[in-house]
Every structure is written in structure tokens, then in C-alpha cells.
N, C-alpha and C. Protein backbone atom coordinates (compact mmCIF):
# COMPACT_ATOMS: atom_id res chain seq x y z
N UNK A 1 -16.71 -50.01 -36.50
CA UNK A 1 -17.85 -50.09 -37.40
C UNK A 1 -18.18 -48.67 -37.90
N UNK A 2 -18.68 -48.80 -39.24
CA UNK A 2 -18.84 -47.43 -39.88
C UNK A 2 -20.12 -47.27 -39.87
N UNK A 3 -20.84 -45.55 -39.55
CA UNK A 3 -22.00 -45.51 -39.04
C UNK A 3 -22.54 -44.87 -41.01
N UNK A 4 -22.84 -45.32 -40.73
CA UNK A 4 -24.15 -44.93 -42.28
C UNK A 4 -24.64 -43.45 -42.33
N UNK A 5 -24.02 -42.52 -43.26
CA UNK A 5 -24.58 -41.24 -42.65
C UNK A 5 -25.64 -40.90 -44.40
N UNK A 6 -26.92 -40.37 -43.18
CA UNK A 6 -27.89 -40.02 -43.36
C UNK A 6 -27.96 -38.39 -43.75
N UNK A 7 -29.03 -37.85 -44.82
CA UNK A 7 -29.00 -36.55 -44.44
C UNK A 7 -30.69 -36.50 -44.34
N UNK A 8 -30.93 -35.33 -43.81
CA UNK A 8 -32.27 -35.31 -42.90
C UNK A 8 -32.81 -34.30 -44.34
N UNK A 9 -34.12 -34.70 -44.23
CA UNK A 9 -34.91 -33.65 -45.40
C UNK A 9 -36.15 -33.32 -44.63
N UNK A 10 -36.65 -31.85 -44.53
CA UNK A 10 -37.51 -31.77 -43.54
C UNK A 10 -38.91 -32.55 -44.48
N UNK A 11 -39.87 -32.39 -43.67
CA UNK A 11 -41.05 -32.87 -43.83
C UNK A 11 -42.38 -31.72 -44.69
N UNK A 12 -42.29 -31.34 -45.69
CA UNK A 12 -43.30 -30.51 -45.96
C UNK A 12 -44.84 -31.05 -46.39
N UNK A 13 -45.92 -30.94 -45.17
CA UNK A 13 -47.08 -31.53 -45.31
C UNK A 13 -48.07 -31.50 -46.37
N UNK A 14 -47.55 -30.09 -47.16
CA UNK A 14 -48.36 -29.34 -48.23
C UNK A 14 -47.81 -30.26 -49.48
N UNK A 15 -46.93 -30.89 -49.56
CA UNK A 15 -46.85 -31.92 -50.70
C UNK A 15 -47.87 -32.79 -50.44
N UNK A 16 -48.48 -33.04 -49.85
CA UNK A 16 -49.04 -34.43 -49.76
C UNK A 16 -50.54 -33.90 -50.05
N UNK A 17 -51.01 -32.70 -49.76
CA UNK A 17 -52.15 -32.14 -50.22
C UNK A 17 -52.74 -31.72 -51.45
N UNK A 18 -52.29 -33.26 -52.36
CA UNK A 18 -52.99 -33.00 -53.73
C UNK A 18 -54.88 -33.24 -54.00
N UNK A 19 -55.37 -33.45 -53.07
CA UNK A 19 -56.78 -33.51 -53.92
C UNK A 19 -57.51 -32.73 -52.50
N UNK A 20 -58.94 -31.90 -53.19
CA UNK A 20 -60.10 -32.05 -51.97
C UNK A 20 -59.82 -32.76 -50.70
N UNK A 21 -60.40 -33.69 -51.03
CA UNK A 21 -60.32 -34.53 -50.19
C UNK A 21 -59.14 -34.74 -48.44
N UNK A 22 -57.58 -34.83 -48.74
CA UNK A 22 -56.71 -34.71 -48.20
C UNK A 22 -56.78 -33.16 -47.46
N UNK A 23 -57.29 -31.99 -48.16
CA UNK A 23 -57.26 -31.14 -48.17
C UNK A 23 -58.33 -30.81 -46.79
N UNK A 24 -59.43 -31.29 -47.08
CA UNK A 24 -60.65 -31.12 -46.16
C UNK A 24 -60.36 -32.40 -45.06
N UNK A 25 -59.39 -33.67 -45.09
CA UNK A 25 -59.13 -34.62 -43.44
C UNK A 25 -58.36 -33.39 -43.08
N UNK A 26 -56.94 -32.87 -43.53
CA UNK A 26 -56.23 -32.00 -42.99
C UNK A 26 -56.92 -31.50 -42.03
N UNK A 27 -57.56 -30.52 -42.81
CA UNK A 27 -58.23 -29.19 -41.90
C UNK A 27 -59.24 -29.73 -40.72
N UNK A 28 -60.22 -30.86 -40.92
CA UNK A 28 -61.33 -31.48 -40.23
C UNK A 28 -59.92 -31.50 -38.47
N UNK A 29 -59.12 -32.17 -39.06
CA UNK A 29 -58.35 -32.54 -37.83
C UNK A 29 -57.54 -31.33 -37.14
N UNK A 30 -57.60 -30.16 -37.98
CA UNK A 30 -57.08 -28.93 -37.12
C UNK A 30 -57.69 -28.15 -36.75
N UNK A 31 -58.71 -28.43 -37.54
CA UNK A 31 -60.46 -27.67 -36.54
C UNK A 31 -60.44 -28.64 -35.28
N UNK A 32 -60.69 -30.03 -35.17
CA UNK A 32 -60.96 -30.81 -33.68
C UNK A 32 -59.99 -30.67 -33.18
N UNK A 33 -58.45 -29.89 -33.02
CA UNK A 33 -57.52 -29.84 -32.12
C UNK A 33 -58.16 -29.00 -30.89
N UNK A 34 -58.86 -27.65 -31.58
CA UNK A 34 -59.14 -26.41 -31.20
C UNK A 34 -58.34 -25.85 -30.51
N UNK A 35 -56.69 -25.70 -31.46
CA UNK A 35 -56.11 -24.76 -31.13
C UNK A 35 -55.85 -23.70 -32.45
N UNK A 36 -56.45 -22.54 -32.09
CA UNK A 36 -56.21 -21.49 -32.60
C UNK A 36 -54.64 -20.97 -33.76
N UNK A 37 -53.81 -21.43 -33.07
CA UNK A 37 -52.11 -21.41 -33.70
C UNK A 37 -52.14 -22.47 -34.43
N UNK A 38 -52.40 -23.81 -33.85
CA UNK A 38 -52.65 -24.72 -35.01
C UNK A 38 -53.39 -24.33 -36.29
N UNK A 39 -54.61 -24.29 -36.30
CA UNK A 39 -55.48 -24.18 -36.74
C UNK A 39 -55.22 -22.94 -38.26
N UNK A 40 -54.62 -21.76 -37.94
CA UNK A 40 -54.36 -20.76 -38.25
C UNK A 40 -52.66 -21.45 -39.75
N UNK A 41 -51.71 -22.59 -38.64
CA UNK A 41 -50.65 -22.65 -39.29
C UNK A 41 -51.07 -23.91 -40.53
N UNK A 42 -52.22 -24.75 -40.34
CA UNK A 42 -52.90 -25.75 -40.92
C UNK A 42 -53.30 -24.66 -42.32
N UNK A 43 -53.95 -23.77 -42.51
CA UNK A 43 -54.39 -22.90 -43.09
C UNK A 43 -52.97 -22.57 -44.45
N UNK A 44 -52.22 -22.27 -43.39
CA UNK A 44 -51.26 -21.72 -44.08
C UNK A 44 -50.59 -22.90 -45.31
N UNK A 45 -50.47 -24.13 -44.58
CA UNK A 45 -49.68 -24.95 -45.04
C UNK A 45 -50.56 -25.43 -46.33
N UNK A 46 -52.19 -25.66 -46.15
CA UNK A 46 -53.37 -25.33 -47.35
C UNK A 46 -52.67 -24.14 -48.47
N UNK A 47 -52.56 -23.42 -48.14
CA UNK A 47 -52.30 -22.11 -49.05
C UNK A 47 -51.06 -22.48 -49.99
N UNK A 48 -50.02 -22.62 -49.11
CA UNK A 48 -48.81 -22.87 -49.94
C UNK A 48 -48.84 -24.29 -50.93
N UNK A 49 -49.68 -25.41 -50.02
CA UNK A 49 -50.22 -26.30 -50.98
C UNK A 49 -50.67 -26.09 -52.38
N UNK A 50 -51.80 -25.07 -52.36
CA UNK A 50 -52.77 -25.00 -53.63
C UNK A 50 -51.44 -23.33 -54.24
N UNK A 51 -50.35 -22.96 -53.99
CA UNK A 51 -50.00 -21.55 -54.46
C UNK A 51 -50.27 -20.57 -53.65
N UNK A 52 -49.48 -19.80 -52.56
CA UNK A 52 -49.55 -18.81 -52.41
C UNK A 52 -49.55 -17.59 -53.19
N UNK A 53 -49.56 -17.43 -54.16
CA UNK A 53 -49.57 -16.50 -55.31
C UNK A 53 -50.87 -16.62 -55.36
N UNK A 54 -51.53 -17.69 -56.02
CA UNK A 54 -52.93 -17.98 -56.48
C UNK A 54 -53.95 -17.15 -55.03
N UNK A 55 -53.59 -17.70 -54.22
CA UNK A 55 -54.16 -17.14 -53.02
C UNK A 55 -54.55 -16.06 -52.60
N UNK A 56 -53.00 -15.46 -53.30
CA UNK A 56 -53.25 -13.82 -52.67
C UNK A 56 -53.65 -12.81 -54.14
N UNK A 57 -54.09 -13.71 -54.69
CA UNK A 57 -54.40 -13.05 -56.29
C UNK A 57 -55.92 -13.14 -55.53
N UNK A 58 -56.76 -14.03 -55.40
CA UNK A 58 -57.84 -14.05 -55.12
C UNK A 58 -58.73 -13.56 -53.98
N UNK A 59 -57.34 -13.37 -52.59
CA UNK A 59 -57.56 -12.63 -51.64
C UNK A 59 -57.59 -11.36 -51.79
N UNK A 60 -56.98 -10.88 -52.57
CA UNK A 60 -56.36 -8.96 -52.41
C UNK A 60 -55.01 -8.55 -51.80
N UNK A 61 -54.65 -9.81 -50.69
CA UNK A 61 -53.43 -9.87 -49.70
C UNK A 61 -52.12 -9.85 -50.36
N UNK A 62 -51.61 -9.42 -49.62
CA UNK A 62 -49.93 -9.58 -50.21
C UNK A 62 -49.42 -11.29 -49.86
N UNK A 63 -48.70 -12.02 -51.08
CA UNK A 63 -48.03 -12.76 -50.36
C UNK A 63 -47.24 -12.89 -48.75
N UNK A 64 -46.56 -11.76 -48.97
CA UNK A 64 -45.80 -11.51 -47.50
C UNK A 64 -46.99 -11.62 -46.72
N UNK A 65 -48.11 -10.91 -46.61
CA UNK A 65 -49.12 -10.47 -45.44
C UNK A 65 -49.26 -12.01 -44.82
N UNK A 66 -49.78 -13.04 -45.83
CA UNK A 66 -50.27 -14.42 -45.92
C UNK A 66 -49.54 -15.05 -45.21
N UNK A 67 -47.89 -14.90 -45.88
CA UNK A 67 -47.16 -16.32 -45.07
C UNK A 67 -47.09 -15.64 -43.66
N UNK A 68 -46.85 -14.30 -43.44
CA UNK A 68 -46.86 -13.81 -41.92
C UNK A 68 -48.03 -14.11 -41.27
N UNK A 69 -49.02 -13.96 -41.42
CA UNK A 69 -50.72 -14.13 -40.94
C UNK A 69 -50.63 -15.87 -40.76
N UNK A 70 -50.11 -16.76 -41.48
CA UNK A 70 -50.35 -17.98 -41.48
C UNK A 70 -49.19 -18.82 -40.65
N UNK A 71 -48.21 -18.26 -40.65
CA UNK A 71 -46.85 -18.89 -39.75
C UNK A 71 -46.85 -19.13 -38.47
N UNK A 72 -45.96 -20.16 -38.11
CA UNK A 72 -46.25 -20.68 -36.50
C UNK A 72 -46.52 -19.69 -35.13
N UNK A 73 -45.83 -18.51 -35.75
CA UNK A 73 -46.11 -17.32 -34.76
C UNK A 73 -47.37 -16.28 -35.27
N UNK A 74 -47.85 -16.74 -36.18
CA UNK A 74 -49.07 -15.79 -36.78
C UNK A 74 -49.79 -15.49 -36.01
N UNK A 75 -51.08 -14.09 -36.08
CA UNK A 75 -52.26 -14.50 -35.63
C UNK A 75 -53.41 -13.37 -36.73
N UNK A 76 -53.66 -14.24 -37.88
CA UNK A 76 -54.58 -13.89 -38.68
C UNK A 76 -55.75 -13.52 -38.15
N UNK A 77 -56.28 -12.34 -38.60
CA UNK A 77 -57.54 -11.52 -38.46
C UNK A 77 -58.62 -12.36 -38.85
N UNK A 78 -59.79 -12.78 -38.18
CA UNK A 78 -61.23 -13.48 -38.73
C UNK A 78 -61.33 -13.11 -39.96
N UNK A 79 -60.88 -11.74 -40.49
CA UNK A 79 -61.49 -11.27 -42.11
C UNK A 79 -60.66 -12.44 -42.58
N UNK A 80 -59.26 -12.10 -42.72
CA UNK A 80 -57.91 -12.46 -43.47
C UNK A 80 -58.09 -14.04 -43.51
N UNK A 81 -58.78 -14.71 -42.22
CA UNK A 81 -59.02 -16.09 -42.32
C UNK A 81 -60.23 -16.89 -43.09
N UNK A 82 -60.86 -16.28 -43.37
CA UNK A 82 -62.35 -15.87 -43.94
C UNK A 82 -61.98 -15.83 -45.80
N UNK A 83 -61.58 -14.98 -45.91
CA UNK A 83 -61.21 -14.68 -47.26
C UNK A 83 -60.30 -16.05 -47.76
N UNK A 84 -58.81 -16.32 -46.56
CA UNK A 84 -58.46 -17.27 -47.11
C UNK A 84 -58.89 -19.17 -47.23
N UNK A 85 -59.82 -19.14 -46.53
CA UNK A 85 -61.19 -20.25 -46.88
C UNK A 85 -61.49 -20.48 -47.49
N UNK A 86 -62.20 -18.82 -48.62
CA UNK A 86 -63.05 -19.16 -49.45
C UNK A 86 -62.31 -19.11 -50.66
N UNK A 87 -60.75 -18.65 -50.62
CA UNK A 87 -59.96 -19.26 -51.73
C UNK A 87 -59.58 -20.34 -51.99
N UNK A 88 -59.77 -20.78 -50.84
CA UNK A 88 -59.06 -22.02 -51.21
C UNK A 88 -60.65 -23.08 -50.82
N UNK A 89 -61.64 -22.84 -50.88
CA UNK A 89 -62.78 -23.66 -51.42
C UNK A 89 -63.14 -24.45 -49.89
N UNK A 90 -62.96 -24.13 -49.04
CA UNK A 90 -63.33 -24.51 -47.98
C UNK A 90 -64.13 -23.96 -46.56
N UNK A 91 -65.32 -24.36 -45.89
CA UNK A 91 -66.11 -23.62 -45.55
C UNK A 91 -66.34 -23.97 -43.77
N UNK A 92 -66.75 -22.81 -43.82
CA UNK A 92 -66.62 -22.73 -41.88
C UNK A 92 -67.99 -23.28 -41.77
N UNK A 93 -68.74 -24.04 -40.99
CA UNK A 93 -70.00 -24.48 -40.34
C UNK A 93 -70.13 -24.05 -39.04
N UNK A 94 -71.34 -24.04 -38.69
CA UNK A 94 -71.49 -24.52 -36.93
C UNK A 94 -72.93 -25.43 -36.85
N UNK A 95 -72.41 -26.09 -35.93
CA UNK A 95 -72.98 -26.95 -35.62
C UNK A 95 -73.20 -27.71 -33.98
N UNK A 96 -74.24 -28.08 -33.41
CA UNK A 96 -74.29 -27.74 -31.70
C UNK A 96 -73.44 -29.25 -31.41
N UNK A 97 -72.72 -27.94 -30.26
CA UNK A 97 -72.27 -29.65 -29.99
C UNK A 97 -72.26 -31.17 -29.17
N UNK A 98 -71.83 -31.98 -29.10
CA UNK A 98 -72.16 -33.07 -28.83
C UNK A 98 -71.96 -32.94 -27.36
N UNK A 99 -73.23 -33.41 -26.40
CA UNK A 99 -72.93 -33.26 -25.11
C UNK A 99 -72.47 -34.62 -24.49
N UNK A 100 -71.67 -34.82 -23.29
CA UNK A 100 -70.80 -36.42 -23.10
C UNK A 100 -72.35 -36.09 -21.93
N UNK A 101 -72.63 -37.55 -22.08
CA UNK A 101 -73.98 -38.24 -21.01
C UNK A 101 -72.79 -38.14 -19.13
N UNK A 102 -73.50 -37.27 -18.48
CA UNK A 102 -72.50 -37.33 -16.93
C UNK A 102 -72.84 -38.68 -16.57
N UNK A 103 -71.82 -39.52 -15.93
CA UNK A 103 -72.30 -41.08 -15.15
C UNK A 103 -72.73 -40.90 -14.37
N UNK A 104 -74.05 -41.67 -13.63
CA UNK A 104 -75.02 -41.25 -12.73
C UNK A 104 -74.23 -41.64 -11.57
């Protein structure tokens, strides 16, 4: 029997991030991971979504600085993460958080 050959195409998540919306579940769900590397590479994959060019036109940053600061081994500076937020239209909150009731 002849096996059916397949070729593999990776998965790029930033296609799928055409509106607000998609844009802000993304991130909602890489903020509640609360991991930091996540969180940081979620960012990135935003950026390249909306143009890394556009990004770093509005940041001051170098492209290079961006995809390095944003990549699975990154670790972007609070400024550098800050700046790239508010390019790309999305905003940090705080808010207290929810305490779990202990069972008596």
C-alpha cells in the first residue's frame, strides 16, 4: 500500500489576527497564562501580525531590536514592552484580584 505523502506547512498564528478583536482574545489569554516568555512571544507574534516595520516606525526600535526582544528566547525591557502596546493599540490594566473562597 502506498502511503500518501504530505508536506507539513508550519502554523503562523499572526495570519489569523485580522481584526481588534482576535487581536485583544489572543493577548487576554497570554496575559491569564502568566508566563512572562509567553506573554512577551504573544506580543511579538501581534507585531508581525499588524507589520513589524509599522511597529518599529512608531516605536523608535529597530526592526532587528523587536523580533529579538519578542522571540521565544527574548526578554523585552518593561519600556520596549510598553511602547510596543501602545503601537499596536492595546492597553495594560490592573485590576484586584479575584480571591478563591478557602472550604471551611
Amino acid at each position: 500500500m502506498i502511503k500518501p505523502q504530505f508536506m507539513e506547512f508550519p502554523f503562523d498564528p499572526a495570519e489569523g489576527l485580522t481584526s481588534d478583536e482576535a487581536i485583544a482574545g489572543f493577548m487576554a489569554e497570554a496575559f491569564a497564562s502568566e508566563d512572562a516568555g509567553y506573554i512577551a512571544h504573544a506580543l511579538g507574534v501581534v507585531a508581525r501580525a499588524k507589520g513589524m516595520t509599522q511597529i518599529a516606525n512608531e516605536t523608535g526600535l529597530s526592526r532587528e531590536q523587536l523580533y529579538r526582544s519578542f522571540s521565544e528566547n527574548g526578554n523585552p525591557t518593561l519600556k520596549t514592552t510598553l511602547a510596543v502596546m501602545k503601537a499596536l493599540g492595546i492597553e495594560l490594566t490592573a485590576r484586584p484580584l479575584e480571591r478563591r473562597s478557602e472550604p471551611a
